[in-house]
PDB file of N, CA and C in Angstrom:
ATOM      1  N   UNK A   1      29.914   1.096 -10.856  1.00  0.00           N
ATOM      2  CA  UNK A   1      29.989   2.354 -11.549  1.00  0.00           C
ATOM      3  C   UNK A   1      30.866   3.305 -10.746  1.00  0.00           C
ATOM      4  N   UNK A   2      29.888   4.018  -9.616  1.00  0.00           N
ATOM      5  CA  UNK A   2      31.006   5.144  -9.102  1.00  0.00           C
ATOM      6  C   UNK A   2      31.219   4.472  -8.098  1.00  0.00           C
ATOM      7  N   UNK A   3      32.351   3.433  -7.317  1.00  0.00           N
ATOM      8  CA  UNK A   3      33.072   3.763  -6.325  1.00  0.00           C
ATOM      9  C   UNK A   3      32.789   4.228  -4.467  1.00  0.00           C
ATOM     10  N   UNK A   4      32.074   4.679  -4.326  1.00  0.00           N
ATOM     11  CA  UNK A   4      31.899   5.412  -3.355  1.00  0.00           C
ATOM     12  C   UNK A   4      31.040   4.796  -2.122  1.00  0.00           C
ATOM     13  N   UNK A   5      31.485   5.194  -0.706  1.00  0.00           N
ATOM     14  CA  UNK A   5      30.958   4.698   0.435  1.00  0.00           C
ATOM     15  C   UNK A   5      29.701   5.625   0.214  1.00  0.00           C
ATOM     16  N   UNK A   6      28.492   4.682   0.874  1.00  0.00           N
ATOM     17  CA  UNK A   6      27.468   5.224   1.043  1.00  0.00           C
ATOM     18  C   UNK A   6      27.472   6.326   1.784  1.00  0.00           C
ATOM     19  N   UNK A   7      28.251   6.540   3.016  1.00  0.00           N
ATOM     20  CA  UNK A   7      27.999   7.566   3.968  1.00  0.00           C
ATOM     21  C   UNK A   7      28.875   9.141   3.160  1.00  0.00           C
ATOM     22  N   UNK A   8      30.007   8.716   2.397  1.00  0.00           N
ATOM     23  CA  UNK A   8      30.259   9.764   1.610  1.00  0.00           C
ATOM     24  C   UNK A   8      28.940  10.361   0.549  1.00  0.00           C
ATOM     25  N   UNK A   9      28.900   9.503   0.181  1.00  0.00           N
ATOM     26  CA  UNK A   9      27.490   9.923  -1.045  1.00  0.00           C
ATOM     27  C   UNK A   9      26.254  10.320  -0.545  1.00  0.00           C
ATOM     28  N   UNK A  10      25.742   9.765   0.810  1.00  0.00           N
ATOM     29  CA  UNK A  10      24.787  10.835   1.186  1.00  0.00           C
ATOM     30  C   UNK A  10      25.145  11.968   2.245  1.00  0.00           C
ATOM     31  N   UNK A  11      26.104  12.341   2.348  1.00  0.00           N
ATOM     32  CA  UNK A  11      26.795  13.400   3.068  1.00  0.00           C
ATOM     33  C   UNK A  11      26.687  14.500   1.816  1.00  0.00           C
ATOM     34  N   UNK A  12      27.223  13.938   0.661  1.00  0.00           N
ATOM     35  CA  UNK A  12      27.288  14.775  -0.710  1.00  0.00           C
ATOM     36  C   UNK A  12      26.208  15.269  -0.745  1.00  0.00           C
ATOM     37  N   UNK A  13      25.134  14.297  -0.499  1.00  0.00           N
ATOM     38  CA  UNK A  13      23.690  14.730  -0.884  1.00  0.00           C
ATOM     39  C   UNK A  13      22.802  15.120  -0.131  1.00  0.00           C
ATOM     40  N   UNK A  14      23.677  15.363   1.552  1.00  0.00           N
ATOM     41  CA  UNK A  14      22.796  15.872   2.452  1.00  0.00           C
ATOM     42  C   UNK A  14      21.492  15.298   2.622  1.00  0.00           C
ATOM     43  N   UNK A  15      21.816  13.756   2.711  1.00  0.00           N
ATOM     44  CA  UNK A  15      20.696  13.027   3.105  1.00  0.00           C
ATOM     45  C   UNK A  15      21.411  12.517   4.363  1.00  0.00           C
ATOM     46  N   UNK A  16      20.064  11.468   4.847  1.00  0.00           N
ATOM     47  CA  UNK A  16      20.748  10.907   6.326  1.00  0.00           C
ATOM     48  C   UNK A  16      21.154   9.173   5.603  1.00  0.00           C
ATOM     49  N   UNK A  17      21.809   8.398   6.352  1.00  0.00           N
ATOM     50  CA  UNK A  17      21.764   7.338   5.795  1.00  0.00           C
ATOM     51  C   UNK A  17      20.626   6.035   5.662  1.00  0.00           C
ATOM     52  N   UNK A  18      19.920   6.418   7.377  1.00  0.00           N
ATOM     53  CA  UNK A  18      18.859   5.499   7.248  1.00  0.00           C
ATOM     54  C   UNK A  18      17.940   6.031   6.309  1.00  0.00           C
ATOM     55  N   UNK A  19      17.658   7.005   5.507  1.00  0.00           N
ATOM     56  CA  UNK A  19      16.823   7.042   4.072  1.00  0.00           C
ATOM     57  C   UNK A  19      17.096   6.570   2.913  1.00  0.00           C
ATOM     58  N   UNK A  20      18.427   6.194   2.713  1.00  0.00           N
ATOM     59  CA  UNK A  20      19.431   5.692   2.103  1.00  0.00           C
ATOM     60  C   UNK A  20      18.793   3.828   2.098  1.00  0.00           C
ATOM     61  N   UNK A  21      19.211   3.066   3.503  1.00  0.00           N
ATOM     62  CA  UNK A  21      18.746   2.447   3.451  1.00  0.00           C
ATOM     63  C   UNK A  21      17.271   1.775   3.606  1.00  0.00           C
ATOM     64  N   UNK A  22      16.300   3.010   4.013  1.00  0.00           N
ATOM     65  CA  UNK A  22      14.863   2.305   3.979  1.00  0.00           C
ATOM     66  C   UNK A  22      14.171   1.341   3.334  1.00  0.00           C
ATOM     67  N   UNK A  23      13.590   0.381   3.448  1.00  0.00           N
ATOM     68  CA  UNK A  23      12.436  -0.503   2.653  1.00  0.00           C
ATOM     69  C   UNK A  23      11.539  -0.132   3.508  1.00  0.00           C
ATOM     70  N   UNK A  24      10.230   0.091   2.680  1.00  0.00           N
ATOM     71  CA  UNK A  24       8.676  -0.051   3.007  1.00  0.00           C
ATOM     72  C   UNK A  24       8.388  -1.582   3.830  1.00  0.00           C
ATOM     73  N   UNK A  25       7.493  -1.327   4.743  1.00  0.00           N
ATOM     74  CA  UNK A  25       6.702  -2.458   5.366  1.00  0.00           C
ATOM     75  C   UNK A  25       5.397  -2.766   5.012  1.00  0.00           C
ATOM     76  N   UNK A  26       4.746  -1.961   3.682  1.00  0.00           N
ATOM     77  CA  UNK A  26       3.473  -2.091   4.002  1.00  0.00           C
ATOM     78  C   UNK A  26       3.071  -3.878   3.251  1.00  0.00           C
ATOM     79  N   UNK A  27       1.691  -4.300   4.172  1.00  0.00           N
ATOM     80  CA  UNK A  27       1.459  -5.657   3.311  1.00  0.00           C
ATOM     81  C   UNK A  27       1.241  -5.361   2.245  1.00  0.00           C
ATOM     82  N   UNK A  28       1.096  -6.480   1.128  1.00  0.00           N
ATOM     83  CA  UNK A  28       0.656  -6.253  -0.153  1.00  0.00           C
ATOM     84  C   UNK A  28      -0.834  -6.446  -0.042  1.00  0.00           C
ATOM     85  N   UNK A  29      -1.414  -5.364  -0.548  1.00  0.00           N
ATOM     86  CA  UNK A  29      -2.926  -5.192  -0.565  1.00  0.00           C
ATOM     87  C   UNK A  29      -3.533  -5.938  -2.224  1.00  0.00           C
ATOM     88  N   UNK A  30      -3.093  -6.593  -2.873  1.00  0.00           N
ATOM     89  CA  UNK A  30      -3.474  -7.400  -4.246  1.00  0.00           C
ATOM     90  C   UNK A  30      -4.697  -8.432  -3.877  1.00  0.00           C
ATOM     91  N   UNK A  31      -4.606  -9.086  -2.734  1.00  0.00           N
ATOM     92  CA  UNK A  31      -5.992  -9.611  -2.651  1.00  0.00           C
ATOM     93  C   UNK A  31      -7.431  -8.845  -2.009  1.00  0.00           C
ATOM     94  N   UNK A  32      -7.195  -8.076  -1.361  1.00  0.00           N
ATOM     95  CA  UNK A  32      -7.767  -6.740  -1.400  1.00  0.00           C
ATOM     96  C   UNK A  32      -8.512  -5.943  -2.417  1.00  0.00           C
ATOM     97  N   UNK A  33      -7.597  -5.513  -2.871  1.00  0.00           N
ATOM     98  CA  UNK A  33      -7.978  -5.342  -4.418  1.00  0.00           C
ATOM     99  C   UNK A  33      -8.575  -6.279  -5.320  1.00  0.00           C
ATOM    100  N   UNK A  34      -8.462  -7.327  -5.131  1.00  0.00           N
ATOM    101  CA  UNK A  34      -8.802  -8.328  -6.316  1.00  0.00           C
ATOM    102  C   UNK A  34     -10.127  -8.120  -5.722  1.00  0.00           C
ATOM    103  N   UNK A  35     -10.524  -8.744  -4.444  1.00  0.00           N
ATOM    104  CA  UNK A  35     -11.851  -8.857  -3.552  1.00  0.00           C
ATOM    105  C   UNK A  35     -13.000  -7.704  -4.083  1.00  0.00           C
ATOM    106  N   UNK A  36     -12.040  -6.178  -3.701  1.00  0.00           N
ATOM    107  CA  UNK A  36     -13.130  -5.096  -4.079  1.00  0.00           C
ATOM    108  C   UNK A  36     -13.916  -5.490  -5.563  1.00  0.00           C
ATOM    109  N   UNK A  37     -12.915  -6.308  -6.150  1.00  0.00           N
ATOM    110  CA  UNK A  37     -13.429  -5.488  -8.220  1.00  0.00           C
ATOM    111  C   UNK A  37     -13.998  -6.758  -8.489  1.00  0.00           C
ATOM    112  N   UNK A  38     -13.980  -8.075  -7.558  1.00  0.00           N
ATOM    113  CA  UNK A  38     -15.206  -9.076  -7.732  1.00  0.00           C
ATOM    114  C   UNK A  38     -16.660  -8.251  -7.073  1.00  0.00           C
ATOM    115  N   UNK A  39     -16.940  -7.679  -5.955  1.00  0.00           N
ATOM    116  CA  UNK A  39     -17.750  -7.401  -5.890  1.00  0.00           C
ATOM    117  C   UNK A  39     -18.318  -6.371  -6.350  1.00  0.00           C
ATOM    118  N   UNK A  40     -17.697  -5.339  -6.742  1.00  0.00           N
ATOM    119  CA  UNK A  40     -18.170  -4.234  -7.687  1.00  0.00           C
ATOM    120  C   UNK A  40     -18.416  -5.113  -8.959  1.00  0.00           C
ATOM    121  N   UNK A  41     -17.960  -5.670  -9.183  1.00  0.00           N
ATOM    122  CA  UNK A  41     -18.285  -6.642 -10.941  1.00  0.00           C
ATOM    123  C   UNK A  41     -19.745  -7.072 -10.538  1.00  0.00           C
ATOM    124  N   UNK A  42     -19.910  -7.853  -9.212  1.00  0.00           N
ATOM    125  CA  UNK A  42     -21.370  -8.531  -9.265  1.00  0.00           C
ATOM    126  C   UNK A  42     -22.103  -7.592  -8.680  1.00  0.00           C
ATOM    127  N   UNK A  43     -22.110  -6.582  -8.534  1.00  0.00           N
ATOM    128  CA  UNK A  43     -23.016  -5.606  -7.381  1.00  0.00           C
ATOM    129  C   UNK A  43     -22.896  -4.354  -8.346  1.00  0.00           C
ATOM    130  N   UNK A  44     -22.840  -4.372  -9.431  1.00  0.00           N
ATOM    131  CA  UNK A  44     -22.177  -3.195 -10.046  1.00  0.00           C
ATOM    132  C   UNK A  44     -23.029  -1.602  -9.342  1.00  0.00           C
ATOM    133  N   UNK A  45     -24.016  -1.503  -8.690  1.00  0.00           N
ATOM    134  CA  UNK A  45     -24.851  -0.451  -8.058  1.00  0.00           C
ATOM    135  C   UNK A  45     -24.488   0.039  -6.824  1.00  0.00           C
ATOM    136  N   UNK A  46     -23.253  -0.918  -6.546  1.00  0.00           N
ATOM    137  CA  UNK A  46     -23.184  -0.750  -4.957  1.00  0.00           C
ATOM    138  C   UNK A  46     -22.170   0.144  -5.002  1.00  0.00           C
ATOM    139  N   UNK A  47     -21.893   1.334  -3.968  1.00  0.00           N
ATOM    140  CA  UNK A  47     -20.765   2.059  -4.140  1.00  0.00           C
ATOM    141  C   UNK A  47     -20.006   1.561  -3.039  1.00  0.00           C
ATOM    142  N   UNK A  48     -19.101   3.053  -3.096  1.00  0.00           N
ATOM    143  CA  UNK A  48     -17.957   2.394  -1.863  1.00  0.00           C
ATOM    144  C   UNK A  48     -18.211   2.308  -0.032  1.00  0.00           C
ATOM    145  N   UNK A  49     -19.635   2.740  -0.100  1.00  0.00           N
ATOM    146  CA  UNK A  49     -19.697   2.296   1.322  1.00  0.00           C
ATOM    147  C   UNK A  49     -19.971   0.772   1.727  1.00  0.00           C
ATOM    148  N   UNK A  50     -20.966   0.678   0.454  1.00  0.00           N
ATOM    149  CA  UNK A  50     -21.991  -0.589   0.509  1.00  0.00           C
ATOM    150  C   UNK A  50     -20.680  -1.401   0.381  1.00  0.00           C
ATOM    151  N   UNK A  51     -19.847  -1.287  -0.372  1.00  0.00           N
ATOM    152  CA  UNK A  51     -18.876  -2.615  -0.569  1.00  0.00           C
ATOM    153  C   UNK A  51     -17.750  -2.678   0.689  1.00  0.00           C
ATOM    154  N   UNK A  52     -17.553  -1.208   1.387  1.00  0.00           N
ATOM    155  CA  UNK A  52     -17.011  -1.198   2.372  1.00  0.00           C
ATOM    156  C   UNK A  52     -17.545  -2.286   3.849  1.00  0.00           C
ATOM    157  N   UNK A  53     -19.142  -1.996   3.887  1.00  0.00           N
ATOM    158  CA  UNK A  53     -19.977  -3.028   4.454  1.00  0.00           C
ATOM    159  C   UNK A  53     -19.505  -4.079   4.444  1.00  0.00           C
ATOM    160  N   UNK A  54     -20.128  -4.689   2.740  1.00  0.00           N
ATOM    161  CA  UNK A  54     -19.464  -6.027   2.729  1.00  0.00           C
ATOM    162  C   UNK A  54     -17.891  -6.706   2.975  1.00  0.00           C
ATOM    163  N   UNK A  55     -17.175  -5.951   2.832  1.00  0.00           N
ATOM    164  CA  UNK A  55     -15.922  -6.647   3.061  1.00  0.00           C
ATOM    165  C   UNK A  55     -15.946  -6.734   4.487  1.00  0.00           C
ATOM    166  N   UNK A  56     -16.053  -5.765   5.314  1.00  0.00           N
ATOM    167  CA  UNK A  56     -15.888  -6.407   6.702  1.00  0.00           C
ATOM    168  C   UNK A  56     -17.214  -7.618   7.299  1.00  0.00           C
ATOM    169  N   UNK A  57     -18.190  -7.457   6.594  1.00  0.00           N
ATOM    170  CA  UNK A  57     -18.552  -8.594   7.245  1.00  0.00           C
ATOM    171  C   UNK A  57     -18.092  -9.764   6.969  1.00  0.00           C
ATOM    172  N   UNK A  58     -17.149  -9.770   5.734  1.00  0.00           N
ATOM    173  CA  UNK A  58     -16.712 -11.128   5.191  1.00  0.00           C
ATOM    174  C   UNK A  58     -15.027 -11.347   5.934  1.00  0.00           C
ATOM    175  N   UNK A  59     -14.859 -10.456   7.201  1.00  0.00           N
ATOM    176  CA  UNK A  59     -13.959 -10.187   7.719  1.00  0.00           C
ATOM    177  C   UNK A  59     -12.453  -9.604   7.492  1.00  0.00           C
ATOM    178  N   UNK A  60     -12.136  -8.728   6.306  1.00  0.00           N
ATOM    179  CA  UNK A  60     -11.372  -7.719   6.093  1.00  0.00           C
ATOM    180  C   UNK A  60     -11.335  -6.795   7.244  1.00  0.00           C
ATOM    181  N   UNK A  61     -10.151  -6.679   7.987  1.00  0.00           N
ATOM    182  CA  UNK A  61      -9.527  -5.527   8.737  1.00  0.00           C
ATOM    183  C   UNK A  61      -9.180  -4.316   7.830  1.00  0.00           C
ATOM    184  N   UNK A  62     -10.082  -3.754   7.258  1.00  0.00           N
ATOM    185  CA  UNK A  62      -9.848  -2.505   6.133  1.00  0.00           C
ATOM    186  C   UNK A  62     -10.338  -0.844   6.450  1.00  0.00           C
ATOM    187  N   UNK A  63      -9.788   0.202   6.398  1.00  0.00           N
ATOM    188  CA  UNK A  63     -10.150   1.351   6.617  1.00  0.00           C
ATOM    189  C   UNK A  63     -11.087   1.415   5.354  1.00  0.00           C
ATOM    190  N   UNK A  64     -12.064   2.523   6.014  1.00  0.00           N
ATOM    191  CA  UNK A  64     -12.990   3.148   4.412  1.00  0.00           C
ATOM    192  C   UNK A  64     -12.131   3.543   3.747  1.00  0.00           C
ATOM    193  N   UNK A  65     -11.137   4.457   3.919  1.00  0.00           N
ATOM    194  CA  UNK A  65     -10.482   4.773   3.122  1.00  0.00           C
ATOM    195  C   UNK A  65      -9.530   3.989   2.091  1.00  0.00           C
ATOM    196  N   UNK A  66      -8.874   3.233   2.464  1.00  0.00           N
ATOM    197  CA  UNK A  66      -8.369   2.246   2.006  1.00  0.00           C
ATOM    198  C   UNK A  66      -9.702   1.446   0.208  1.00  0.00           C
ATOM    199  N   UNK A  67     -10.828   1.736   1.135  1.00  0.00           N
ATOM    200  CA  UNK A  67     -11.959   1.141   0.498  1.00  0.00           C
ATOM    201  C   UNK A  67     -12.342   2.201  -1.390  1.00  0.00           C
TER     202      UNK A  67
END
């Protein structure tokens, strides 16, 4: 389409370039997720601490928050 060196185009745009090129690192959290909404499905009473519980004893490295 347009032509243009990256470092011109974010100069235009008063960005820096390494934002330009960033990718995210984070893991994909999908089995995580899948994990929480089996046990909320069979525990349906349990909230988010109780299930927070259970995942680490089933050995998840997980923040509550995350939870």
């Amino acid at each position: 389409m347009w032509k243009v060196a990256i470092r011109r185009a974010c100069s235009v745009f008063r960005i820096d370039t390494s934002t330009y090129h960033y990718q995210a690192c984070s893991p994909d959290q999908a089995p995580l997720r899948n994990r929480i909404r089996e046990i909320a499905e069979t525990r349906v009473r349990y909230g988010y601490r109780r299930v927070h519980v259970l995942l680490r004893r089933e050995g998840w490295d997980v923040n509550h928050k995350r939870t």
